[in-house]
N, C-alpha and C. Protein backbone atom coordinates (compact mmCIF):
# COMPACT_ATOMS: atom_id res chain seq x y z
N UNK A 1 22.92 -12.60 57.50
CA UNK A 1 22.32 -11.37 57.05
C UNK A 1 22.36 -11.24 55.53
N UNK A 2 23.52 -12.12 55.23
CA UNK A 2 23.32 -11.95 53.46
C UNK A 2 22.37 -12.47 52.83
N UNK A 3 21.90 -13.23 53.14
CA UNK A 3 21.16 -14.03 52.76
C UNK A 3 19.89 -13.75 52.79
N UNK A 4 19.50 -12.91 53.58
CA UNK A 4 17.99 -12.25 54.29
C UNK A 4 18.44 -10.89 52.70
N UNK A 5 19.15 -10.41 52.54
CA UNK A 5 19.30 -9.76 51.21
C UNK A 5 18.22 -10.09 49.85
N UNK A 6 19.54 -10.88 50.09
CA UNK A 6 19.06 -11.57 48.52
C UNK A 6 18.27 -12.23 48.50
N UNK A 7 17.14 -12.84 49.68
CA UNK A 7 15.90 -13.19 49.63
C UNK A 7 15.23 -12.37 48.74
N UNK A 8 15.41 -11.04 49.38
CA UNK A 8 14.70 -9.96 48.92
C UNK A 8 14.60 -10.00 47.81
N UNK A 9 16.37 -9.28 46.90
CA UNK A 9 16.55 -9.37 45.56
C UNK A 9 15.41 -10.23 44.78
N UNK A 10 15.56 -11.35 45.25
CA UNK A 10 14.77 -12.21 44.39
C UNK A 10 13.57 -12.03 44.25
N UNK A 11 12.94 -11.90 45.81
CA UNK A 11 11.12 -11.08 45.20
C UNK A 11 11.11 -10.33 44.45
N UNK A 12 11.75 -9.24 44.69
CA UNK A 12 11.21 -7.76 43.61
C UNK A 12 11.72 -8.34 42.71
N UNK A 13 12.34 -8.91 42.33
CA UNK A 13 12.63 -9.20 40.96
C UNK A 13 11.63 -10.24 40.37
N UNK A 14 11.56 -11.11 41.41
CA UNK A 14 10.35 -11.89 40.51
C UNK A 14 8.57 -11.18 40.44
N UNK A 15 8.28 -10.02 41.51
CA UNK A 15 7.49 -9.06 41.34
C UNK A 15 7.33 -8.45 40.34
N UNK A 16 8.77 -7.81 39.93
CA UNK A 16 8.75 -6.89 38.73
C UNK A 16 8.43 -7.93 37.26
N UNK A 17 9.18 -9.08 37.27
CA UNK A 17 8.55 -9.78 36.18
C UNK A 17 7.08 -10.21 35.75
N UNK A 18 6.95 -10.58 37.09
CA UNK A 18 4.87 -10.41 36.66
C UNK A 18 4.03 -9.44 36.63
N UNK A 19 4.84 -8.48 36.95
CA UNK A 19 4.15 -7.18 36.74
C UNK A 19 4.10 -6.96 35.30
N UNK A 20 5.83 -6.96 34.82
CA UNK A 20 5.81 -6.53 33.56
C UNK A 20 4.76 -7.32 32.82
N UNK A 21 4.96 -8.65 32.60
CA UNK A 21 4.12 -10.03 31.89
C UNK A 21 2.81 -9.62 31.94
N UNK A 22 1.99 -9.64 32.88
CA UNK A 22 0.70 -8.37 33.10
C UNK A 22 0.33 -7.28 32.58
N UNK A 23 1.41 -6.30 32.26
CA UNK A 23 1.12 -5.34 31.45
C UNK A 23 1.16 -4.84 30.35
N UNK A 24 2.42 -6.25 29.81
CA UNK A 24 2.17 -6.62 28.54
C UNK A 24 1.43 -7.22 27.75
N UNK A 25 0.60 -8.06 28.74
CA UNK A 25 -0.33 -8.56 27.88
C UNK A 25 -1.78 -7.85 28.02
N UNK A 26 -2.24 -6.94 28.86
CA UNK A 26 -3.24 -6.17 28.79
C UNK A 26 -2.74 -5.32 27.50
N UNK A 27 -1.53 -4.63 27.43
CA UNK A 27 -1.54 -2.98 26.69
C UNK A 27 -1.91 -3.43 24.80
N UNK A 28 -2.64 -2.33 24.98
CA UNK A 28 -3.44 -2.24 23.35
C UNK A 28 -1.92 -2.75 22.25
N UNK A 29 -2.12 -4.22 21.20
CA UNK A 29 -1.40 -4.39 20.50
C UNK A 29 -1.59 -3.55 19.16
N UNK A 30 -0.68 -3.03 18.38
CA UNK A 30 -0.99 -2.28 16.85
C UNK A 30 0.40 -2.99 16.04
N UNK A 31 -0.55 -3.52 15.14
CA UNK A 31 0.31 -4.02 14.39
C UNK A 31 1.55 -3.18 13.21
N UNK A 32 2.13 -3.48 13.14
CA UNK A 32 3.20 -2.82 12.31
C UNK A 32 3.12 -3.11 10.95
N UNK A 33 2.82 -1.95 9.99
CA UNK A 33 2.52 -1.97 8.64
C UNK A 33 3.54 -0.67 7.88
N UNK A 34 4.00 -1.70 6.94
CA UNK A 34 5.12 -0.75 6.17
C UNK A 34 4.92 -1.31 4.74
N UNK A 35 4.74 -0.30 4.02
CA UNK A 35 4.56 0.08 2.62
C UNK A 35 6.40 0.57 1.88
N UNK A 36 6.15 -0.01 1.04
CA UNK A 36 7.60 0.72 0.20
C UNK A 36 7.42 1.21 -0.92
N UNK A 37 8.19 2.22 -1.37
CA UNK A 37 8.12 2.59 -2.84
C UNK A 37 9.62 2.78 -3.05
N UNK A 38 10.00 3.10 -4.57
CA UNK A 38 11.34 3.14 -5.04
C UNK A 38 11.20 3.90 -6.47
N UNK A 39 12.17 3.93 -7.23
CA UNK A 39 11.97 4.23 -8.18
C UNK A 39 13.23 4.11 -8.90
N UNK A 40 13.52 4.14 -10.56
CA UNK A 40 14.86 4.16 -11.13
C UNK A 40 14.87 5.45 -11.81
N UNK A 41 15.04 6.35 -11.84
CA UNK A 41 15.32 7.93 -12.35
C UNK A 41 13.69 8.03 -12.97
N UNK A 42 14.09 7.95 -14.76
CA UNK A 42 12.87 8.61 -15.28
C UNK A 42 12.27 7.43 -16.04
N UNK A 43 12.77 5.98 -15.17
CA UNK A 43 12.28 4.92 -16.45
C UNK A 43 10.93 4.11 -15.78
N UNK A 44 10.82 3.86 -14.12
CA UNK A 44 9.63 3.27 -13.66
C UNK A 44 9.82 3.40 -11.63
N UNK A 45 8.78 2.98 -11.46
CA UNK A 45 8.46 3.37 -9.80
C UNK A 45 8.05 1.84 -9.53
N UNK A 46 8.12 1.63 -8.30
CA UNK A 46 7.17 0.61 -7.82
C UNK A 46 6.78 0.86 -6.30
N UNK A 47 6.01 0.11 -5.50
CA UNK A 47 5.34 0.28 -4.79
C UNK A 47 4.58 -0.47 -4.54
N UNK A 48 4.32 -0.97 -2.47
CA UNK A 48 3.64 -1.78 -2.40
C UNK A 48 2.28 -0.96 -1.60
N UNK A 49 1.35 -2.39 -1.77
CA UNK A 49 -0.64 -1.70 -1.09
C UNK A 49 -0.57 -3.19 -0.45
N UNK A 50 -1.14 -3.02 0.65
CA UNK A 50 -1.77 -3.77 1.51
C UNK A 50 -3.04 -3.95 0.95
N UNK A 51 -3.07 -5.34 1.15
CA UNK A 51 -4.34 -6.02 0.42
C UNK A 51 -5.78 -6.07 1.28
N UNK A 52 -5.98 -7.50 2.27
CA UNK A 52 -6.56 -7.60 3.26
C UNK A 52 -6.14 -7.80 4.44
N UNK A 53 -6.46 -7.92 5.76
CA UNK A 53 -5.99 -8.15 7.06
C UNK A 53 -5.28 -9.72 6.83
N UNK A 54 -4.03 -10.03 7.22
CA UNK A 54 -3.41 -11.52 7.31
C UNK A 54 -3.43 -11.92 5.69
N UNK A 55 -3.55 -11.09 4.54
CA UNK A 55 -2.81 -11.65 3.19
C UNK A 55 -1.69 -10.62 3.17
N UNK A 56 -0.96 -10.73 2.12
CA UNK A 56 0.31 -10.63 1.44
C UNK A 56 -0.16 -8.75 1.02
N UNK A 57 0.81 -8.17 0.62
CA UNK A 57 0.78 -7.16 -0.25
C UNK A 57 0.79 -7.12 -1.39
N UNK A 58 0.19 -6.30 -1.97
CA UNK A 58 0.13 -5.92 -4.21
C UNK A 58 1.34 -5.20 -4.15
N UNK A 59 1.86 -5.60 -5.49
CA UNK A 59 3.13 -4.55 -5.93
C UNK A 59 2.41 -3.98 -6.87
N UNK A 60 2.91 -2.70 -6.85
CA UNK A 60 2.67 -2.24 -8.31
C UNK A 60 4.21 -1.32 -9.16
N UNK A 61 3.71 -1.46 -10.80
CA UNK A 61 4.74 -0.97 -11.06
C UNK A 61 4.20 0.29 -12.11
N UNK A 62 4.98 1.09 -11.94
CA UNK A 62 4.59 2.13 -12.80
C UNK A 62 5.32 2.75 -13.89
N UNK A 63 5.58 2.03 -15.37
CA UNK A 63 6.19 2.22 -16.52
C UNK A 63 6.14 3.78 -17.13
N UNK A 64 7.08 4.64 -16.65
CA UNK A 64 6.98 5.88 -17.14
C UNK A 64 7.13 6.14 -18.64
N UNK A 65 7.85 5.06 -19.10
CA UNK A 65 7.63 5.31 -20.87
C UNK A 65 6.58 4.75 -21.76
N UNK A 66 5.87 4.12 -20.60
CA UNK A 66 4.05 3.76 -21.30
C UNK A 66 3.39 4.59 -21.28
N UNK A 67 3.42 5.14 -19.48
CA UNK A 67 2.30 5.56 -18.82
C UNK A 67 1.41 4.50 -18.51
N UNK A 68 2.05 2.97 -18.30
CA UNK A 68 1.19 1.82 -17.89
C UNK A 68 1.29 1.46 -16.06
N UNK A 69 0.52 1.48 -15.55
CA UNK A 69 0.69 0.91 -14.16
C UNK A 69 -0.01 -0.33 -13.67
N UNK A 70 0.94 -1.35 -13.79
CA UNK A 70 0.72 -2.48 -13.64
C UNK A 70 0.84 -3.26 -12.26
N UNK A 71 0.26 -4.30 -11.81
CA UNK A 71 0.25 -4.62 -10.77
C UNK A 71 -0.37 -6.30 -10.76
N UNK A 72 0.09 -6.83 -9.15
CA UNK A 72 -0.01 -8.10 -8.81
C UNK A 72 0.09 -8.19 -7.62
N UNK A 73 -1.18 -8.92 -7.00
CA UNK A 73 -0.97 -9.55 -5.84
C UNK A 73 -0.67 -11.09 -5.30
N UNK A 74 0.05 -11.36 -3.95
CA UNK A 74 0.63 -12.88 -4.03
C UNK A 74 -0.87 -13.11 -2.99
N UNK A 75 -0.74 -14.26 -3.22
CA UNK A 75 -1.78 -15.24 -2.29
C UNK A 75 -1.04 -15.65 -1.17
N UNK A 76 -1.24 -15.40 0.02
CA UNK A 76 -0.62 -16.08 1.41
C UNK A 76 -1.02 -17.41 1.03
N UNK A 77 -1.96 -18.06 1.26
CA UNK A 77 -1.95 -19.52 1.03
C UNK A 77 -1.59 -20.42 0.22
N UNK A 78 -1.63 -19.33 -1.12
CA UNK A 78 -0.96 -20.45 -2.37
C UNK A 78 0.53 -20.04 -2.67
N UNK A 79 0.89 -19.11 -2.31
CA UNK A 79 2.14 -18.93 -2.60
C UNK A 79 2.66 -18.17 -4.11
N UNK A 80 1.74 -17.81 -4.61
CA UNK A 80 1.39 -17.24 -5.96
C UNK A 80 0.71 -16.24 -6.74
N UNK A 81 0.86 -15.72 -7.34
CA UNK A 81 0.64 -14.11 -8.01
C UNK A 81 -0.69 -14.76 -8.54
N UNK A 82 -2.01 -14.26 -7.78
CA UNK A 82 -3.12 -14.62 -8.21
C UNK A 82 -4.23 -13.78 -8.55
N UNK A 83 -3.79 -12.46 -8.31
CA UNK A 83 -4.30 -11.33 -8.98
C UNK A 83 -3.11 -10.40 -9.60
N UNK A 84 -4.01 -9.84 -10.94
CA UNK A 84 -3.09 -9.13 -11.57
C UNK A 84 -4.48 -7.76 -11.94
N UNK A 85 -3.85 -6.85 -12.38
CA UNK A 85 -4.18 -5.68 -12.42
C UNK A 85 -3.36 -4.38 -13.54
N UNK A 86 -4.19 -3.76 -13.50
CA UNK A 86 -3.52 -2.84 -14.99
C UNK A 86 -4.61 -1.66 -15.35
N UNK A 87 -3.59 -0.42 -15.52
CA UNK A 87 -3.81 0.75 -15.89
C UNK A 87 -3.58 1.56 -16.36
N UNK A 88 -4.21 2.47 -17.87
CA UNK A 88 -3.74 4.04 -18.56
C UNK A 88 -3.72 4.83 -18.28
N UNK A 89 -2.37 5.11 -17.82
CA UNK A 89 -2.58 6.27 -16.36
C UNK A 89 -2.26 7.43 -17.20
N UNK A 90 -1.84 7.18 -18.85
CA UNK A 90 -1.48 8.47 -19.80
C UNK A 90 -2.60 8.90 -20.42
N UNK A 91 -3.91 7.89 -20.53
CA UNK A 91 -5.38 7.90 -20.87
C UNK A 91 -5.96 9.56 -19.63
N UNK A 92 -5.57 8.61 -18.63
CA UNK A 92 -6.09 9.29 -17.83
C UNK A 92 -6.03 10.56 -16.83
N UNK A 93 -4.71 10.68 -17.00
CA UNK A 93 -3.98 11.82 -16.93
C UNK A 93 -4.04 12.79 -18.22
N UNK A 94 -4.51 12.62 -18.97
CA UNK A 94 -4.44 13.34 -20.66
C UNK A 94 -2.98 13.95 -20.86
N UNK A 95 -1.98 13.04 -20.94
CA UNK A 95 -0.61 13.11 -21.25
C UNK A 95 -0.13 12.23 -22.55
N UNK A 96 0.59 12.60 -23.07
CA UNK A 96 1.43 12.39 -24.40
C UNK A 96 2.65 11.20 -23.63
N UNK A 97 2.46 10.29 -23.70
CA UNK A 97 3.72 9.49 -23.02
C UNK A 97 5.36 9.80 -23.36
N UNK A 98 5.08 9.95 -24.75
CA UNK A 98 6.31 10.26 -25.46
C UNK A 98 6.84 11.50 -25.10
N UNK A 99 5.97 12.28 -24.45
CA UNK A 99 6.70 13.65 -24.01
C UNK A 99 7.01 13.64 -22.41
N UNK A 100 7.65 12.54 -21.98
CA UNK A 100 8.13 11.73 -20.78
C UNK A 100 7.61 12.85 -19.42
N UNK A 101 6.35 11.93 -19.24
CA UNK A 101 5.90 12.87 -18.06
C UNK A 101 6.13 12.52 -17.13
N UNK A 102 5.78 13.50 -15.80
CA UNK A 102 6.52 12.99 -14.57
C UNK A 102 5.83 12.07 -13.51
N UNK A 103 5.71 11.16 -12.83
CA UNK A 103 4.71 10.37 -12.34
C UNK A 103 5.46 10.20 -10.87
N UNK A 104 4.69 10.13 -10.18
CA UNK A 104 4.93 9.92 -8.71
C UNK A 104 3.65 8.94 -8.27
N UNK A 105 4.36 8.04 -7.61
CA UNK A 105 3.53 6.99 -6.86
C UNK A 105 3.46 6.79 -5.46
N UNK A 106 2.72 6.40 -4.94
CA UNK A 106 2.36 5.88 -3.11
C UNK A 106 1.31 5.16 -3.20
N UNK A 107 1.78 4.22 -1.65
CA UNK A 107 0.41 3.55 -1.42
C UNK A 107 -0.20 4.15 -0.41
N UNK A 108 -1.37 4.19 0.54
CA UNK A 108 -1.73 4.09 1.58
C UNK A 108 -3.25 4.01 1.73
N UNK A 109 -3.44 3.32 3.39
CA UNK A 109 -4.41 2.93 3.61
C UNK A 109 -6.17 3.92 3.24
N UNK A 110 -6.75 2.76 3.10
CA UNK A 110 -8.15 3.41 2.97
C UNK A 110 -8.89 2.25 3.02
N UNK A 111 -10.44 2.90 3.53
CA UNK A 111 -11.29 1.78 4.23
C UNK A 111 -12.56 2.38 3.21
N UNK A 112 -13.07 2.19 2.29
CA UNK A 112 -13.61 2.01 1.24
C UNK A 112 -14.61 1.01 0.96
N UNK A 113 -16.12 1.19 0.79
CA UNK A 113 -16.99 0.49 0.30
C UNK A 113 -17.30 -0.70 -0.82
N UNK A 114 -17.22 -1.67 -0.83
CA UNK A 114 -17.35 -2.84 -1.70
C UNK A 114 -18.43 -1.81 -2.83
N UNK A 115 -17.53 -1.93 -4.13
CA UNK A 115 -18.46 -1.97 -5.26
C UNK A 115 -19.15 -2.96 -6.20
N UNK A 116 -20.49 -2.91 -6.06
CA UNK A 116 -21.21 -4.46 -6.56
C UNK A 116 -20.16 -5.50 -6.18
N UNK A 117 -20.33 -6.53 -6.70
CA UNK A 117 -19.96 -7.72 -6.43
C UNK A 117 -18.07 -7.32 -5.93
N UNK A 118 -17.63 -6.41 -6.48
CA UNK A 118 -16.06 -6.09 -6.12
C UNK A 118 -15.62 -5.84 -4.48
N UNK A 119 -14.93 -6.68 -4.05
CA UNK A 119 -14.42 -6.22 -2.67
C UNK A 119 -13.05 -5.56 -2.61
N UNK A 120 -13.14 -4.51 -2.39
CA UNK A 120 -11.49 -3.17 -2.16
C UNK A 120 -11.03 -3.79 -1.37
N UNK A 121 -9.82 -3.91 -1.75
CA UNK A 121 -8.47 -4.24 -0.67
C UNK A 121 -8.29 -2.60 0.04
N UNK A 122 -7.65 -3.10 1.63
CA UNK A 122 -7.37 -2.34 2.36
C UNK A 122 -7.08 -0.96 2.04
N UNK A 123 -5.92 -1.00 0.55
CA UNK A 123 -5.25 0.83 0.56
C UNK A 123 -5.68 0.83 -0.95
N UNK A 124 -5.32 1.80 -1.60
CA UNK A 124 -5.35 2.64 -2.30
C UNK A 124 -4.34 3.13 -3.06
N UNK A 125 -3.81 3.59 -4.29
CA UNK A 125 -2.65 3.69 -4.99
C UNK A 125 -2.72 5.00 -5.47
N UNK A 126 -1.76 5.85 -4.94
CA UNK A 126 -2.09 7.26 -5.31
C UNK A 126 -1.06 7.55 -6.14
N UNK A 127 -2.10 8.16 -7.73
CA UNK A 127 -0.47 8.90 -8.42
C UNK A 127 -0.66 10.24 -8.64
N UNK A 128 0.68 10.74 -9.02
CA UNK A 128 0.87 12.07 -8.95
C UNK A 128 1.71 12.68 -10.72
N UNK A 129 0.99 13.53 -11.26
CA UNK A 129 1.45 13.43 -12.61
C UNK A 129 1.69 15.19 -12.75
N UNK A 130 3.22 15.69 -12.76
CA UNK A 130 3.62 16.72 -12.94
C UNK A 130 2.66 18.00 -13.94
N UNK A 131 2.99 17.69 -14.87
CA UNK A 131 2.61 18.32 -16.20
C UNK A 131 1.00 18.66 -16.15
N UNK A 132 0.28 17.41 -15.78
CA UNK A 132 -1.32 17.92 -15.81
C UNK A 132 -1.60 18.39 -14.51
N UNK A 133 -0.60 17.83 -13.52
CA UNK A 133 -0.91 19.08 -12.28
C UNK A 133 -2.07 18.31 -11.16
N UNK A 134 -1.82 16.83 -11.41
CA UNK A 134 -2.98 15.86 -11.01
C UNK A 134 -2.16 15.29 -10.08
N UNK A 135 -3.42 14.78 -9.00
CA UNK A 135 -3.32 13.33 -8.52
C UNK A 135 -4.36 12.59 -8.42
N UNK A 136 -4.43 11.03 -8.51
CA UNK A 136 -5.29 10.26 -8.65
C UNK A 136 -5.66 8.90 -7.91
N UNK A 137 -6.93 8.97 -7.23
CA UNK A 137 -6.62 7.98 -6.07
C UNK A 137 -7.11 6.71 -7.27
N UNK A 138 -6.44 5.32 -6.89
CA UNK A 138 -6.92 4.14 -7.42
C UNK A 138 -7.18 3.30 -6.34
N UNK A 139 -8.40 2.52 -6.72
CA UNK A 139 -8.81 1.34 -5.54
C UNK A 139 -8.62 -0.21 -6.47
N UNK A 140 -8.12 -0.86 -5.92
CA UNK A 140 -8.10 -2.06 -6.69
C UNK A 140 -8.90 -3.48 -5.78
N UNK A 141 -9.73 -4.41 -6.34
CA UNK A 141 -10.39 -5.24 -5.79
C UNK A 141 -9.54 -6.45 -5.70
N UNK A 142 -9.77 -7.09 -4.55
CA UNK A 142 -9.14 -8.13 -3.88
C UNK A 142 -9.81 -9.09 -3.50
N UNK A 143 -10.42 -10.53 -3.67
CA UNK A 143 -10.75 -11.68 -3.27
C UNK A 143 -9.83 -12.46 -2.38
N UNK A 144 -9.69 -13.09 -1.61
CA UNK A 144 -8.85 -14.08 -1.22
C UNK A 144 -9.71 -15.65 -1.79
N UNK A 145 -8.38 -15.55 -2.51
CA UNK A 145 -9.07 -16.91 -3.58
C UNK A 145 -7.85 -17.41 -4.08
N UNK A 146 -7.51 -18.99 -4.01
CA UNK A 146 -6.18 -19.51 -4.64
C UNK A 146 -6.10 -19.66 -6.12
N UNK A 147 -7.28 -19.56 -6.60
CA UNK A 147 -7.39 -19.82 -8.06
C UNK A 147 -7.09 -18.30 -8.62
N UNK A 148 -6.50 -17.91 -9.54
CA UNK A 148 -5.35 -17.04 -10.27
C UNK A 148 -7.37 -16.24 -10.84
N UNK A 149 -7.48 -14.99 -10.44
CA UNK A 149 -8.11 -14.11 -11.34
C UNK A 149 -7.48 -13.12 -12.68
N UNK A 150 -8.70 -13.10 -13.74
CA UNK A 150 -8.29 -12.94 -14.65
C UNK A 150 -7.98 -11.47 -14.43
N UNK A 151 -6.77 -10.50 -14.81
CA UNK A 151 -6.33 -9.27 -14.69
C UNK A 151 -7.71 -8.01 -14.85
N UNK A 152 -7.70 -7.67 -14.07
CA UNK A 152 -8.73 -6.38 -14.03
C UNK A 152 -7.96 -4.80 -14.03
N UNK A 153 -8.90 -4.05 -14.47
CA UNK A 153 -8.18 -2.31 -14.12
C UNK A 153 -8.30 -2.01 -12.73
N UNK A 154 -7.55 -1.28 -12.13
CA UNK A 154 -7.87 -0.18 -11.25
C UNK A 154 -8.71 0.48 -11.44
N UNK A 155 -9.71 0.46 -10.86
CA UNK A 155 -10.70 1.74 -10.14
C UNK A 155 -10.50 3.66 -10.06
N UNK A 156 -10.32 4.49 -10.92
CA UNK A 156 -10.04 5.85 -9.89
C UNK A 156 -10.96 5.89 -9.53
N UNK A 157 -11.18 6.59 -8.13
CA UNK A 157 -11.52 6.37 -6.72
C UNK A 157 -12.36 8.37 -7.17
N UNK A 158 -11.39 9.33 -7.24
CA UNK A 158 -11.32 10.67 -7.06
C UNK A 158 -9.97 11.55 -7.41
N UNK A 159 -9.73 12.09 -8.17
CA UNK A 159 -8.79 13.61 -8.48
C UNK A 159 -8.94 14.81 -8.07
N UNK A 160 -7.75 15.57 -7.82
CA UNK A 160 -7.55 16.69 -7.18
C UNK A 160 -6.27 17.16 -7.74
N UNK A 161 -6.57 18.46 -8.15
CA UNK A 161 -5.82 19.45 -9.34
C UNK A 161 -4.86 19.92 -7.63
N UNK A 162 -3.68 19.71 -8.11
CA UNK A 162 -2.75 20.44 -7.10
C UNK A 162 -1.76 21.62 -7.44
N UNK A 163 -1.96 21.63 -8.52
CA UNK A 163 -1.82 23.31 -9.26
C UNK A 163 -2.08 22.68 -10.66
N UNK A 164 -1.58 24.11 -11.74
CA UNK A 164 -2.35 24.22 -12.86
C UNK A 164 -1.91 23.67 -13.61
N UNK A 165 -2.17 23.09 -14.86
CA UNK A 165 -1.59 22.07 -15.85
C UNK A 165 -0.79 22.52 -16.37
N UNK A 166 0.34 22.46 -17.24
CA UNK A 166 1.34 22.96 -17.82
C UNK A 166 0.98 23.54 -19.07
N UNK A 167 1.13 24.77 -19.50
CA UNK A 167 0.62 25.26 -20.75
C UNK A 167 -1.13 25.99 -20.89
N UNK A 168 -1.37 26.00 -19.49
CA UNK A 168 -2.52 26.43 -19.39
C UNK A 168 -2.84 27.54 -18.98
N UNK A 169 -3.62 28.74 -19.10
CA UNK A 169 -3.17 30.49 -18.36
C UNK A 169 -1.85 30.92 -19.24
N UNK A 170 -1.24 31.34 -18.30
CA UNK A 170 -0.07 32.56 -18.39
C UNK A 170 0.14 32.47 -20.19
């Protein structure tokens, strides 16, 4: 009689395994995408953007005593920083660098139209600048190409006043 048992045991158990195996491989896969940012007090930020589907991520860094935001992407295939990138984010923010403004950075996704010959990588680089009361989307262009392109600007994309500039009204 024991044995007539653990016959059993063993079906449902080997049932339940092809069941599971089955329903794991039908159920909708989503890949897992994680972005980081950091920062050191009031001296720079960094932050990563997803480039294209199956390449590497752009870092970017954001020099609060320039107001420069600089950036680089690695090549999955070559193994190497083959785009570089760069921006006056104190130009463009209409900030005084020297009067140490406040900058906040993120990445995230956006699905964005090729401009002329330029193809947008996946996300988008959003900053955030205290004092003028701004934020600013940036798109940066991405080839997958092993040969090293020569450094280009960021793109702003669009701004949006999230309150009032400092020194302005009251």
């Amino acid at each position: 009689m024991k044995n007539h048992y653990a016959e059993h045991r063993f079906f449902w158990l080997t049932i339940g395994v092809i069941c599971g195996m089955c329903l794991s491989y039908f159920w909708p896969h989503e890949p897992a995408l994680a972005v980081a940012t950091d920062r050191d007090g009031d001296r720079f930020a960094i932050a990563t953007a997803p480039t294209k589907q199956g390449n590497a991520e752009a870092v970017f860094v954001l020099d609060f005593l320039t107001g420069r935001l600089s950036g680089a992407a690695i090549n999955s295939r070559s193994g190497k920083f083959t785009h570089a990138y760069y921006r006056n984010l104190a130009a463009d923010f209409n900030v005084d660098p020297t009067a140490k403004p406040h900058y906040v950075i993120v990445s995230g996704t956006v699905s964005l139209p090729n401009q002329g010959r330029a193809q947008i990588a996946n996300s988008a680089v959003y900053i955030g600048e205290m004092s003028s009361g701004m934020v600013i989307c940036y798109a940066f262009p991405f080839i997958i190409n092993n040969a090293p392109v020569p450094p280009q600007q960021l793109m702003p994309i669009d701004r949006f006043q999230f309150r009032q500039a400092q020194g302005v009204g009251n």
